[in-house]
N, C-alpha and C. Protein backbone atom coordinates (compact mmCIF):
# COMPACT_ATOMS: atom_id res chain seq x y z
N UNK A 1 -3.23 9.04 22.79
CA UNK A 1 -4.36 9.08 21.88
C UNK A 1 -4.38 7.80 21.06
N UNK A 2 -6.01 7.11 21.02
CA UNK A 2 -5.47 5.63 20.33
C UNK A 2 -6.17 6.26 18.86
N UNK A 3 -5.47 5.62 18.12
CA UNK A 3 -5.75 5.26 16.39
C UNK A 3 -6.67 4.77 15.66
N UNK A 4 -7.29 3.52 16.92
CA UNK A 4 -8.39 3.03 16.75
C UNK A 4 -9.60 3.40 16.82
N UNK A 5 -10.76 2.84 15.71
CA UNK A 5 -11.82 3.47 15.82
C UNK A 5 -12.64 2.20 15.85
N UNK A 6 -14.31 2.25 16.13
CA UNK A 6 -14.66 1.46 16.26
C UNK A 6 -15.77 1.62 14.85
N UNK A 7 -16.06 0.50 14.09
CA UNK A 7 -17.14 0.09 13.12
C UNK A 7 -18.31 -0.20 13.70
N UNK A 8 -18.57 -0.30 14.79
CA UNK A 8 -20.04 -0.55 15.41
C UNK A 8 -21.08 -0.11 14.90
N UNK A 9 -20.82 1.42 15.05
CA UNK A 9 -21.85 2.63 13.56
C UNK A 9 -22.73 2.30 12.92
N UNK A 10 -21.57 1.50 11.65
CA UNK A 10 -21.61 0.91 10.79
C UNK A 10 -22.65 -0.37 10.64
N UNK A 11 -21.70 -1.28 11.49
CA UNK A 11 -22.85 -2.73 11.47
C UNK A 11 -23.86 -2.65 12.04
N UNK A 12 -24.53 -2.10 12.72
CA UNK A 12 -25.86 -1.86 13.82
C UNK A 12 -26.89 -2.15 12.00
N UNK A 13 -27.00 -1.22 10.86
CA UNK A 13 -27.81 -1.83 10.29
C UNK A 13 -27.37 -2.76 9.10
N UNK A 14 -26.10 -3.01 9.12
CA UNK A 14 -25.71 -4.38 8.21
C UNK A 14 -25.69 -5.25 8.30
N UNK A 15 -25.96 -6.74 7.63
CA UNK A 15 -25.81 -8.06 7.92
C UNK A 15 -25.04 -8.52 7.29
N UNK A 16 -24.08 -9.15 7.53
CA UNK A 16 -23.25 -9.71 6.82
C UNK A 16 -21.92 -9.23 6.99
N UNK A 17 -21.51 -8.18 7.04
CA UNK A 17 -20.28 -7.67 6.93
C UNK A 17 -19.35 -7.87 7.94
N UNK A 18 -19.22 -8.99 8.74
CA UNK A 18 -18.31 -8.88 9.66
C UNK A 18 -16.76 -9.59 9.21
N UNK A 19 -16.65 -9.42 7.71
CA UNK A 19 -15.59 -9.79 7.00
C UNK A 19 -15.06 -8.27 7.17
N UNK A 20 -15.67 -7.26 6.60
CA UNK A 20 -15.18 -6.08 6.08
C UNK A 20 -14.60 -5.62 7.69
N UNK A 21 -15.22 -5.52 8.73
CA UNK A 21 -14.51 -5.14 10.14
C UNK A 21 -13.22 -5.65 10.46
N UNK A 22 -13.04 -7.29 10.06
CA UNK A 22 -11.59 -7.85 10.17
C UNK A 22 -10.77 -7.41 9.60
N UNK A 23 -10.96 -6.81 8.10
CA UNK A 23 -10.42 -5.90 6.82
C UNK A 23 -9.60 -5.41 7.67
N UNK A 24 -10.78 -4.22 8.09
CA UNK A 24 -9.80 -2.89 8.77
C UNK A 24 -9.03 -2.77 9.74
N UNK A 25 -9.49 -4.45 11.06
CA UNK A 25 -8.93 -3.95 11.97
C UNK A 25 -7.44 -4.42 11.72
N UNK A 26 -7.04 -5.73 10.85
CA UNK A 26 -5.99 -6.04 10.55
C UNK A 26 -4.94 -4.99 9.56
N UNK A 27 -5.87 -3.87 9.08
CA UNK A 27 -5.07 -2.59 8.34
C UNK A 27 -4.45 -1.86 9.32
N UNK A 28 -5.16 -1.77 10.45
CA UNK A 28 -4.97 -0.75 11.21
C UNK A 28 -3.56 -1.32 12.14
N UNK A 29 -3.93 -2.51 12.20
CA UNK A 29 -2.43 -3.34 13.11
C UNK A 29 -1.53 -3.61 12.82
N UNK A 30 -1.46 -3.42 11.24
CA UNK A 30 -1.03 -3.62 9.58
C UNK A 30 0.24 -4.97 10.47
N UNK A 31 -0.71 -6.30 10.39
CA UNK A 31 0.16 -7.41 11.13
C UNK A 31 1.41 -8.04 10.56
N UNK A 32 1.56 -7.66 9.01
CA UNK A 32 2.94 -7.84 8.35
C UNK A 32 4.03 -7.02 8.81
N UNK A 33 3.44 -5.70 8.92
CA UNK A 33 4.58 -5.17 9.86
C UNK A 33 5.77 -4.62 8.94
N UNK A 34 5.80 -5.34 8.18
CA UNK A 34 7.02 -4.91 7.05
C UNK A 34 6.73 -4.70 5.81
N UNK A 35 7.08 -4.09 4.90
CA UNK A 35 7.46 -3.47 3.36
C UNK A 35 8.16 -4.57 2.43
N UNK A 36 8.73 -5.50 3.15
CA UNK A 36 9.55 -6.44 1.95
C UNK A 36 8.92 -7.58 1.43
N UNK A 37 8.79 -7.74 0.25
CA UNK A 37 9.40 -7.44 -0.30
C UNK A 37 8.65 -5.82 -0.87
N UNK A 38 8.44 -4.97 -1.73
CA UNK A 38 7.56 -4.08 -3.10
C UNK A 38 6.61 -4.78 -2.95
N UNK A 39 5.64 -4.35 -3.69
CA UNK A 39 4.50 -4.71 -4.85
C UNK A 39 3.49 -3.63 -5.26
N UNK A 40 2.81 -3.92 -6.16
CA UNK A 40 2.01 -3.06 -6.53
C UNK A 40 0.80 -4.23 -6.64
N UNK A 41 -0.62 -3.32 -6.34
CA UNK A 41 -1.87 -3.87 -6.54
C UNK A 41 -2.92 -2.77 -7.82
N UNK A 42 -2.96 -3.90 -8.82
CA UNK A 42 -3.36 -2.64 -9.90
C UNK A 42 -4.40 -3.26 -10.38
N UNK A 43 -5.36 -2.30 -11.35
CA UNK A 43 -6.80 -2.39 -11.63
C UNK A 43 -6.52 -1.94 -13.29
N UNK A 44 -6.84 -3.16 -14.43
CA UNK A 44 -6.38 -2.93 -15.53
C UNK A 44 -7.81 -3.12 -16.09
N UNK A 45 -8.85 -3.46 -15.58
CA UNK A 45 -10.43 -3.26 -16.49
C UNK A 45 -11.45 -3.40 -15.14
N UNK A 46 -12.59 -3.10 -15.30
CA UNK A 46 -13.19 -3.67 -14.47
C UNK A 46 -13.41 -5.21 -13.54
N UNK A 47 -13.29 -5.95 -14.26
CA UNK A 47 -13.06 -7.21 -13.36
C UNK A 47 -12.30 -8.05 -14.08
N UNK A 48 -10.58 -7.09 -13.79
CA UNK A 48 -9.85 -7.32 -14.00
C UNK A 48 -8.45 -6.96 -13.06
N UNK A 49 -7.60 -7.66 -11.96
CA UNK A 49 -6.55 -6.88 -11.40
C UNK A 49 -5.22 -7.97 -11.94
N UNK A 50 -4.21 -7.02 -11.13
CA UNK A 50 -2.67 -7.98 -11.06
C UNK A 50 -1.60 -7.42 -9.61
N UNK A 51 -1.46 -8.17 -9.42
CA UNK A 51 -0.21 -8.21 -8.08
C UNK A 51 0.73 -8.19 -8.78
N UNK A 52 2.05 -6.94 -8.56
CA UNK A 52 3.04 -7.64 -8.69
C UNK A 52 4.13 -7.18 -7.89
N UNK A 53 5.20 -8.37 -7.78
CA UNK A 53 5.52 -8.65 -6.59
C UNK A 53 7.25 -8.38 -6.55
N UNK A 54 7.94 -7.68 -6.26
CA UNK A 54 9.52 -6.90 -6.86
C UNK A 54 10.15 -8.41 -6.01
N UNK A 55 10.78 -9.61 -6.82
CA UNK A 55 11.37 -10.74 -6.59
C UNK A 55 12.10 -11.01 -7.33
N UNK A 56 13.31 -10.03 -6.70
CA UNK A 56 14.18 -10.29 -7.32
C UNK A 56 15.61 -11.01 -6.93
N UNK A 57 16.26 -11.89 -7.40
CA UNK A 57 16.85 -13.10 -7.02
C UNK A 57 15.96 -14.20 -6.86
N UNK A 58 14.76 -13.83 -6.68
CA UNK A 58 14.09 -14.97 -6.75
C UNK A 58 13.62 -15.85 -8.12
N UNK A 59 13.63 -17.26 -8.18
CA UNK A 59 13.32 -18.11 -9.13
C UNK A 59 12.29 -18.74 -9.00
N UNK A 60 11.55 -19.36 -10.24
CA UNK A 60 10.25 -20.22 -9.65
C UNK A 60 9.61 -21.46 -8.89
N UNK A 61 10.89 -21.94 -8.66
CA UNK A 61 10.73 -22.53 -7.58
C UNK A 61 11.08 -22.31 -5.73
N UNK A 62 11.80 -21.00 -5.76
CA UNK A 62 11.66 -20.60 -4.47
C UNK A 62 10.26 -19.65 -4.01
N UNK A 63 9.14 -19.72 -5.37
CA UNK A 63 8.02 -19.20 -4.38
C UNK A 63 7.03 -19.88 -4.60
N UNK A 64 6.06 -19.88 -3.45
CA UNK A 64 4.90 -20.42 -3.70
C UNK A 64 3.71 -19.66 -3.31
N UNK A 65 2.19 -19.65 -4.66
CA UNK A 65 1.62 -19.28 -4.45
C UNK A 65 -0.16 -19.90 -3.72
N UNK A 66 -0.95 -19.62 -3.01
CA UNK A 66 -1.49 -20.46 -2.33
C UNK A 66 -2.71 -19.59 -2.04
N UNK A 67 -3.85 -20.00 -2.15
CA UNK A 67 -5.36 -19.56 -2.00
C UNK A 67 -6.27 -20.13 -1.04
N UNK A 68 -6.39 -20.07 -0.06
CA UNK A 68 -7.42 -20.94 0.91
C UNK A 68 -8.03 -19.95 1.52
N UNK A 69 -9.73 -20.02 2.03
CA UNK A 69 -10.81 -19.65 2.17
C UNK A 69 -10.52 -17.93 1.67
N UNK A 70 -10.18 -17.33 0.72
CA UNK A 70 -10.45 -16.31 0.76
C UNK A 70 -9.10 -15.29 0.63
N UNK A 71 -8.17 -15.70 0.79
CA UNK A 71 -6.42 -15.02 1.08
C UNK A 71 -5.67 -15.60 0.41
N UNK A 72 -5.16 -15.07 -0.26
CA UNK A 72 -4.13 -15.31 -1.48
C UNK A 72 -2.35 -15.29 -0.71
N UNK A 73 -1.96 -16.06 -0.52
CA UNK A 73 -0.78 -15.76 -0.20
C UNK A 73 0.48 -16.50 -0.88
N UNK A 74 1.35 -15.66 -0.55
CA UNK A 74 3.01 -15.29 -1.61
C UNK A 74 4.07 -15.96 -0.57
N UNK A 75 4.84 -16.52 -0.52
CA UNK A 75 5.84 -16.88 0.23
C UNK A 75 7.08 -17.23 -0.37
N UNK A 76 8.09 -16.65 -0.49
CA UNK A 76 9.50 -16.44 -1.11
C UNK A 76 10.33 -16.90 0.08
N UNK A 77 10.88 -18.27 -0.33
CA UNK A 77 12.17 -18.55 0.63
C UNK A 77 13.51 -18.55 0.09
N UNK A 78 13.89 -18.49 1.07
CA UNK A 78 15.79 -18.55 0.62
C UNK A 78 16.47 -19.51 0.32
N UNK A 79 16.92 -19.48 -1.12
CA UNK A 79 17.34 -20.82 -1.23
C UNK A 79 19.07 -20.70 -1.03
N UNK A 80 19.58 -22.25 -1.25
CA UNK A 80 20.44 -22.24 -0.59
C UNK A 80 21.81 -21.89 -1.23
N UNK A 81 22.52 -21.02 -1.72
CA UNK A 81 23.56 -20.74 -2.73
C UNK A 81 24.66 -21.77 -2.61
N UNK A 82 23.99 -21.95 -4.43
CA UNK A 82 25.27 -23.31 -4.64
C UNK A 82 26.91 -22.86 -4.43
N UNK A 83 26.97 -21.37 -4.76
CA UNK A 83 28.75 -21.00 -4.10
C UNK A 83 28.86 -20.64 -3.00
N UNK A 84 28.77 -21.39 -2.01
CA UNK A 84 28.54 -21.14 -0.73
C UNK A 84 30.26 -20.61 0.19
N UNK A 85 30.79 -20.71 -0.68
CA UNK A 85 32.40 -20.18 -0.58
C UNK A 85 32.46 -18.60 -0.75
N UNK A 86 31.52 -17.86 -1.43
CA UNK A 86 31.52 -16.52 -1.62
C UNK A 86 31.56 -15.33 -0.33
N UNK A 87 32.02 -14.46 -0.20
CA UNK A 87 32.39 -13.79 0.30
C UNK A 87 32.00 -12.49 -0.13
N UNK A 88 30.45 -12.09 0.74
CA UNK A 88 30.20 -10.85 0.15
C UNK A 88 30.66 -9.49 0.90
N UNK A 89 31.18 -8.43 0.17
CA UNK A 89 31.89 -7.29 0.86
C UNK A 89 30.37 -6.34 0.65
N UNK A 90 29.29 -6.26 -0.05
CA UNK A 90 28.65 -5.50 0.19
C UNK A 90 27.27 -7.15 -0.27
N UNK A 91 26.10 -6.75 0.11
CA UNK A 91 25.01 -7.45 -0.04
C UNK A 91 23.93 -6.69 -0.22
N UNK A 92 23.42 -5.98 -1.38
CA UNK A 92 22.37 -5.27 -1.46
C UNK A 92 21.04 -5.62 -1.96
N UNK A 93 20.98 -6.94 -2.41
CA UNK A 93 20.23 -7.43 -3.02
C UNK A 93 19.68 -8.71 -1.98
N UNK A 94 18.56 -8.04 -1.60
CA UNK A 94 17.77 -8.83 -0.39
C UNK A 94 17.20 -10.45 -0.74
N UNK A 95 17.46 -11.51 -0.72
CA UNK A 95 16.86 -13.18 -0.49
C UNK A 95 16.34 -13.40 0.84
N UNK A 96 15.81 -12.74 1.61
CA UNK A 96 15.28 -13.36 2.87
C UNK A 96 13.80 -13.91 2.64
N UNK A 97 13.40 -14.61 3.15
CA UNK A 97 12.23 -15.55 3.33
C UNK A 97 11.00 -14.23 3.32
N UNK A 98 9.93 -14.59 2.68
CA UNK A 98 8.91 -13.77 2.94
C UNK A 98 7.50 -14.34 2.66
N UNK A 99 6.63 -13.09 3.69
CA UNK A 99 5.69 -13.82 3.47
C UNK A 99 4.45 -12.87 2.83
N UNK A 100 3.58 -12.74 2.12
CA UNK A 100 2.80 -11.78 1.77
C UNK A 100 1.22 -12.26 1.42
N UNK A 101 0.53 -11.87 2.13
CA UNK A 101 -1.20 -12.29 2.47
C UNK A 101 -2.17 -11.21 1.56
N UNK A 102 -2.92 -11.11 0.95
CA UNK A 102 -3.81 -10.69 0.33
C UNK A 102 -5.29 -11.02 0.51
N UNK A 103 -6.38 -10.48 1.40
CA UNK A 103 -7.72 -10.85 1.09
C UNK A 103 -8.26 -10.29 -0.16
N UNK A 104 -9.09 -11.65 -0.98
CA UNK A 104 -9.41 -11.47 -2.32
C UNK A 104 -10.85 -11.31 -1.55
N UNK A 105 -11.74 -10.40 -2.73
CA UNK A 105 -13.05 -9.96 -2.53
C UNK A 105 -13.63 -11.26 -2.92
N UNK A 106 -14.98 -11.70 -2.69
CA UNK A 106 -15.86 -12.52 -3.50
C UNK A 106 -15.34 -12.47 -4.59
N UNK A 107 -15.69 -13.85 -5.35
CA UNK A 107 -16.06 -14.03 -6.74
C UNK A 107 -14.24 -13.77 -7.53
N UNK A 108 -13.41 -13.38 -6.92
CA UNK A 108 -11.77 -13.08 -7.40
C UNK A 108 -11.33 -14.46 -6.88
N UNK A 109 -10.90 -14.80 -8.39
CA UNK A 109 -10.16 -15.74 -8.70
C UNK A 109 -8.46 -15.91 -8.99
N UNK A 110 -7.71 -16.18 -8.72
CA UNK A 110 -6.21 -16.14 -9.55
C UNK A 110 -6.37 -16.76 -10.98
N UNK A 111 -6.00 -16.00 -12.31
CA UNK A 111 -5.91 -16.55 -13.21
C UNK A 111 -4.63 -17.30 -13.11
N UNK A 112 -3.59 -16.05 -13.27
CA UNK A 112 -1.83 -17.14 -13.49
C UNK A 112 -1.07 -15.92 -12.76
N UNK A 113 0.01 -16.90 -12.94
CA UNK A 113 1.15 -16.42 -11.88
C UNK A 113 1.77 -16.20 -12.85
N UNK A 114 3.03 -15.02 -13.23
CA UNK A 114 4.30 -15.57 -13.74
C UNK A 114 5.82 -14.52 -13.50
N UNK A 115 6.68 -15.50 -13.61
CA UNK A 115 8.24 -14.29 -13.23
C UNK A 115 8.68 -14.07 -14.20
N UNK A 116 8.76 -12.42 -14.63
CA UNK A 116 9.30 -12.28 -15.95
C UNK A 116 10.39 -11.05 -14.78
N UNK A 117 11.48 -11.20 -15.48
CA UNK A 117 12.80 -9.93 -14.79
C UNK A 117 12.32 -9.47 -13.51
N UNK A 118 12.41 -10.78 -13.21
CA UNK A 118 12.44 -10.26 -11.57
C UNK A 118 11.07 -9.93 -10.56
N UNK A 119 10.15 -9.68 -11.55
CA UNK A 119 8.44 -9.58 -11.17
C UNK A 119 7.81 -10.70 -11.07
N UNK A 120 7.14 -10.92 -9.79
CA UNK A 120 5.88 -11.67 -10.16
C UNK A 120 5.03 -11.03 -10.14
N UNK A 121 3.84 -11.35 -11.24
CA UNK A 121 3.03 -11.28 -12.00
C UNK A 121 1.74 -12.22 -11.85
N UNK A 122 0.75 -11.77 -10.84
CA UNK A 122 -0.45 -12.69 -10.06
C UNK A 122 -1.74 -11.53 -11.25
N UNK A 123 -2.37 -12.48 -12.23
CA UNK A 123 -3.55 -12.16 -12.52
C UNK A 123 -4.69 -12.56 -11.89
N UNK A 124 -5.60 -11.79 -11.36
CA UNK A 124 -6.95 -12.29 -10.73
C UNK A 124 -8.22 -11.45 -11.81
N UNK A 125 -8.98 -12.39 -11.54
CA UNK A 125 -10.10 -11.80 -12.49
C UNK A 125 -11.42 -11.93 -11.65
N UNK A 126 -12.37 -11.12 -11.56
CA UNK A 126 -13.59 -11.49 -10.73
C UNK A 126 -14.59 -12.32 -11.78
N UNK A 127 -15.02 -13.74 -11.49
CA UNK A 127 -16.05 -14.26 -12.30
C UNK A 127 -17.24 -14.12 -10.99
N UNK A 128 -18.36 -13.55 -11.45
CA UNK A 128 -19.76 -13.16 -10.56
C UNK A 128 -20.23 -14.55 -11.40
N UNK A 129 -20.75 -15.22 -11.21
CA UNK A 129 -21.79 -16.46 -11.53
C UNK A 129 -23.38 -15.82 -11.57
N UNK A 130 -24.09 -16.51 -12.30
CA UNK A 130 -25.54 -15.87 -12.62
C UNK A 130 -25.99 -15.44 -11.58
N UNK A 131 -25.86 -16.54 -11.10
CA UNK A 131 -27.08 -16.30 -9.76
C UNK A 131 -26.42 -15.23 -8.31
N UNK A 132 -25.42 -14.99 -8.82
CA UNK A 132 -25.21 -13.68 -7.66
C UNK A 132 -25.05 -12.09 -8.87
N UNK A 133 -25.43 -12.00 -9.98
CA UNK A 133 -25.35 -11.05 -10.81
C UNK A 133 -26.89 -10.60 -10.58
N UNK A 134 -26.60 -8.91 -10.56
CA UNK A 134 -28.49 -8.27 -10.15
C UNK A 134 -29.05 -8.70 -11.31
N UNK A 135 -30.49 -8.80 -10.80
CA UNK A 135 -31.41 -8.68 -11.79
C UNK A 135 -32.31 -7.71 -11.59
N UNK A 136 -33.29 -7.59 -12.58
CA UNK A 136 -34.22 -6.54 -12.78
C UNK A 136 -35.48 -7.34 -13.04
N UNK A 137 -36.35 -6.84 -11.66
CA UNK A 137 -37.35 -7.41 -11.64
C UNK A 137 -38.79 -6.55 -12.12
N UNK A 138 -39.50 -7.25 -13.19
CA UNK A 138 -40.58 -6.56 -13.92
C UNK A 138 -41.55 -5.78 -12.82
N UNK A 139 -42.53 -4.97 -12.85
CA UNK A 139 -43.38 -4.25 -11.79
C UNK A 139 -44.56 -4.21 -12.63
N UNK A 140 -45.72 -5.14 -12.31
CA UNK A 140 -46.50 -5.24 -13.23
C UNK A 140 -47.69 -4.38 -12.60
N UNK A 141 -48.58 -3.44 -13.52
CA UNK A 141 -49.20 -2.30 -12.66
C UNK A 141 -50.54 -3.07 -12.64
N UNK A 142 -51.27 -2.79 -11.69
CA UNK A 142 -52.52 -2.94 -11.37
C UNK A 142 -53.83 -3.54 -11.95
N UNK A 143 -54.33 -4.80 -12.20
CA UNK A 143 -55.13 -4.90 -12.85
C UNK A 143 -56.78 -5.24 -12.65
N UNK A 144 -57.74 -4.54 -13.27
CA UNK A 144 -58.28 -4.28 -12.99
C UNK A 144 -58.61 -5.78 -12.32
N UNK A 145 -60.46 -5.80 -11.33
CA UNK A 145 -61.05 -6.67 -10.62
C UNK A 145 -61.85 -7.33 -12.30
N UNK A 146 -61.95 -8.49 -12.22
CA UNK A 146 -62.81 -8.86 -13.11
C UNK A 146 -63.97 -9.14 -12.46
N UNK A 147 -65.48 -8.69 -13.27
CA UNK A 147 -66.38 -8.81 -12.75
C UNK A 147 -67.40 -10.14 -13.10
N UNK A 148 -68.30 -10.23 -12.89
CA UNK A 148 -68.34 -11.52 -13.51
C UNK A 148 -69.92 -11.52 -13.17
């Protein structure tokens, strides 16, 4: 039995949306594949969110954050331990390289990044610009023929 469904339905009367189909089909293939590192994706006002990202061992210069056409992405590498003589009998505290992708909606911006105990901390805010904010257009009723 496959999992997959098809959006066709859907787009037959939409234009535009062939962003939102990539959405899902990449949910459905879920292409990260993995859980590591945490995070949470949270909604603190209306056009207002925050990522945050459980990085821990990590410092601010082993991550980088990066925005191109539309995808926000997180990448945590391993840096290289200056006591490289250590000898661990247990290792529970994960440093492996990672990578973490986010599609931002229109108009979502990253405000700031920051690592406080171990969190990063990605503010995005949606700025809509005038000219894509609705308007309300007057409906002026009927006036009479002037005769003359």
């Amino acid at each position: 039995m496959s999992t997959a469904f098809s959006m066709t339905p859907l787009f037959r009367q939409s234009i535009g949306f062939d962003r939102f189909n990539d959405l899902f089909e990449s949910a459905m293939r879920n292409e990260s594949g993995s859980s590591y590192p945490p995070y949470n994706v949270e909604k603190h006002a209306d056009d207002q969110y925050r990522i945050v990202v459980a990085a821990a061992g990590f410092q601010d210069d082993d991550l980088d954050l990066q925005v191109e056409r539309g995808v926000l992405t997180v990448t945590g590498g391993k840096r290289s331990d200056a006591s490289e003589n250590v000898t661990y009998l247990y290792q529970g505290i994960a440093q492996r390289a990672f990578k973490l992708s986010f599609r931002l909606a229109d108009h979502i911006e990253v405000k700031s990044a920051s690592l406080v105990n171990g969190l990063l901390n990605i503010d995005l805010v949606r700025i809509v610009p005038e000219e894509a904010k609705a308007k309300r257009i007057p409906i002026e009723g009927a006036r009479p023929a002037l005769q003359g």
